[in-house]
Protein backbone atom coordinates (compact mmCIF):
# COMPACT_ATOMS: atom_id res chain seq x y z
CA UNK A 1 0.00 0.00 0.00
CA UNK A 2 1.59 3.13 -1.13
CA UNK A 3 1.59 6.39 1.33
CA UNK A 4 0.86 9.10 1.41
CA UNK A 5 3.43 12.01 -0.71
CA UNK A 6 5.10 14.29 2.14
CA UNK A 7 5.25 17.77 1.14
CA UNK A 8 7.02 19.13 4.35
CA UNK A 9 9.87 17.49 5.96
CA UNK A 10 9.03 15.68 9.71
CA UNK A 11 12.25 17.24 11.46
CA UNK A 12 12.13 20.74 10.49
CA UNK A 13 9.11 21.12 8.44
CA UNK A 14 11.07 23.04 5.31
CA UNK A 15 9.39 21.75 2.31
CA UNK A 16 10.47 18.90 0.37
CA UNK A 17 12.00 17.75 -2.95
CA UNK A 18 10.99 14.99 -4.87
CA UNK A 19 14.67 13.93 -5.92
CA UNK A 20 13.71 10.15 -7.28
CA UNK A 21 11.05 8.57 -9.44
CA UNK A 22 10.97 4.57 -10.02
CA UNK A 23 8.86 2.84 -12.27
CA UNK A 24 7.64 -1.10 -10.68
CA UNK A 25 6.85 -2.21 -14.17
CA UNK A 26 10.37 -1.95 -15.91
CA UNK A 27 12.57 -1.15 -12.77
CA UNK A 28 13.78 1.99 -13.83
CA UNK A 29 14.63 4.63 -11.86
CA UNK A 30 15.25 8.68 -12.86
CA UNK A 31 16.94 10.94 -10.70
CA UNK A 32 17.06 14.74 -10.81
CA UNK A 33 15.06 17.67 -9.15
CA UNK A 34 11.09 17.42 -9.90
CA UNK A 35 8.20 19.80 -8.86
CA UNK A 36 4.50 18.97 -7.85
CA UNK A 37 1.62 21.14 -8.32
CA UNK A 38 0.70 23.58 -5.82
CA UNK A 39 -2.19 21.41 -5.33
CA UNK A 40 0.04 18.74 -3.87
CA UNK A 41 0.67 21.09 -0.67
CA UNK A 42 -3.00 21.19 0.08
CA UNK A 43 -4.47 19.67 3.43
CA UNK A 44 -6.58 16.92 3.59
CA UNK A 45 -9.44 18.96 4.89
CA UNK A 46 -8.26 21.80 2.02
CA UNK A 47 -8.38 19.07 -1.00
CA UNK A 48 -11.93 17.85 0.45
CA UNK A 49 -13.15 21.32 -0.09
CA UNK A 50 -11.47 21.52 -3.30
CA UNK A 51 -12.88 18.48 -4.49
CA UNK A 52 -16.77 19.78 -3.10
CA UNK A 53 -16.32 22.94 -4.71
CA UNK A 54 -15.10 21.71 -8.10
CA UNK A 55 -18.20 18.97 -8.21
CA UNK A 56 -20.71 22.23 -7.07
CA UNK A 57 -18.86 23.76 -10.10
CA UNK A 58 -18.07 26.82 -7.50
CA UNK A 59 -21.67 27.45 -6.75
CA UNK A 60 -20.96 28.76 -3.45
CA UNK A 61 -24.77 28.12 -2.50
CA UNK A 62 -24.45 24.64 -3.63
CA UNK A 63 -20.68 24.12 -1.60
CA UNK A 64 -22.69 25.81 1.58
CA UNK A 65 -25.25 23.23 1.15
CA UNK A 66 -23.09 20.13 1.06
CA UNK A 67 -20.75 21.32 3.81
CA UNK A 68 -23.32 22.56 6.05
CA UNK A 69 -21.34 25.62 6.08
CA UNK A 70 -22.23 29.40 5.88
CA UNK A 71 -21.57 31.60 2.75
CA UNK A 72 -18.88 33.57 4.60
CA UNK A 73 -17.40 30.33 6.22
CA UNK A 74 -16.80 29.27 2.42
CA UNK A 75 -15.73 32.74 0.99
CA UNK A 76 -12.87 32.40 3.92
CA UNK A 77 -11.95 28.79 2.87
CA UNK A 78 -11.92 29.78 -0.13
CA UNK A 79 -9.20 32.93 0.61
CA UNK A 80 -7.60 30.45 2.47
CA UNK A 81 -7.08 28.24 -0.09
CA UNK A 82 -5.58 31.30 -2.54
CA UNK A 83 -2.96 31.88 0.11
CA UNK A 84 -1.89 28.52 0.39
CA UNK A 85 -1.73 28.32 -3.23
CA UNK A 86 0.56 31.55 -3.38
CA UNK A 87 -1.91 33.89 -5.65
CA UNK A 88 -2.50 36.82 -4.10
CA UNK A 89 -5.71 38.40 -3.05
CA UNK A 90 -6.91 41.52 -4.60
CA UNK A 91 -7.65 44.90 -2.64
CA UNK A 92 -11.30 45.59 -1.90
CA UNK A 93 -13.08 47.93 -3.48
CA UNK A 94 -16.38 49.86 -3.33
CA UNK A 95 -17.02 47.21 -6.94
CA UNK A 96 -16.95 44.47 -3.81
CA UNK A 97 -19.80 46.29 -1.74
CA UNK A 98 -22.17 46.26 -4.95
CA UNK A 99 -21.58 42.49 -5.50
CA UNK A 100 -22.47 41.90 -1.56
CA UNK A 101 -25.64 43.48 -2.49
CA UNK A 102 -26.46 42.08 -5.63
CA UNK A 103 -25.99 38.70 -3.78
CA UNK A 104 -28.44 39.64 -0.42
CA UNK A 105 -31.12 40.90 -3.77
CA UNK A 106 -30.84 37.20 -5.18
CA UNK A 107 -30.86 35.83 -2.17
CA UNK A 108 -27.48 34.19 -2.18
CA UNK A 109 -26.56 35.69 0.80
CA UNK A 110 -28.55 37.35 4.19
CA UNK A 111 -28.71 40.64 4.93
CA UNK A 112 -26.87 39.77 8.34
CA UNK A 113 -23.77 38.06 6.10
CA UNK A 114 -23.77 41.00 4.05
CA UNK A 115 -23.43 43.38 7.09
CA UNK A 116 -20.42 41.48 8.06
CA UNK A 117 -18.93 41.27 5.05
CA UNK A 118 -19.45 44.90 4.44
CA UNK A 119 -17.63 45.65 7.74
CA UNK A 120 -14.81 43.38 7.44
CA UNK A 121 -14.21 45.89 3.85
C-alpha cells in the first residue's frame, strides 16, 4: 500500500524535494530535481473542499449546502485556499460592496452576512 506524498519534511518542516522517481513495471529509476503542483501542498481537509467545490462547479450556494457551512465560512476557505496556493488576493473595493448586495437581492446571501462582510471591507 503506497503512502501518502510528504510535502514538508518531519524534522524541520522546510518543504520537500521529490529527488527520485521509479517505475515497478520496468525497474527503472530517474533521478534529478522534480516539482508537484501547488495542489500537492494542500491539506486533507483543504483538498476535500477543493474536491466539493469543483463537483458544485463553484456554486458557493451549492458548496454551503453540502458542507453545512455558511456563505462567509466558504468565501474564507476559499481565501484560504488562494494563500496557500501563493496567488495573491486583490484589494477591496467599493465594486466588492455592490456584488455583496447584488448577492443579499438574489438571495445568495442574508442581509446579516452581508453586514459582516461589508464591515470586514
Amino acid at each position: 500500500m503506497p503512502y501518502e506524498l510528504l510535502t514538508n519534511c518531519p524534522v524541520c518542516t522546510h518543504t520537500l524535494k521529490i529527488t527520485r522517481l521509479h517505475c515497478t513495471h520496468c525497474q527503472t529509476t530517474i533521478e534529478n530535481e522534480f516539482e508537484v503542483s501547488k495542489l500537492a501542498s494542500l491539506s486533507k481537509e483543504q483538498l476535500q473542499f477543493v474536491e466539493v467545490f469543483l463537483m458544485c462547479r463553484g456554486n458557493i450556494k451549492e458548496v454551503e449546502k453540502e458542507l453545512g457551512i455558511s456563505y462567509p465560512t466558504v468565501r474564507g476557505k476559499l481565501n484560504e485556499l488562494l494563500t496557500v496556493l501563493g496567488y495573491e488576493q486583490k484589494k477591496k473595493t467599493e465594486t466588492d460592496g455592490k456584488k455583496i448586495i447584488a448577492m443579499v437581492e438574489t438571495g445568495e446571501i442574508t442581509p446579516d452576512e452581508a453586514i459582516r462582510l461589508l464591515k470586514e471591507n
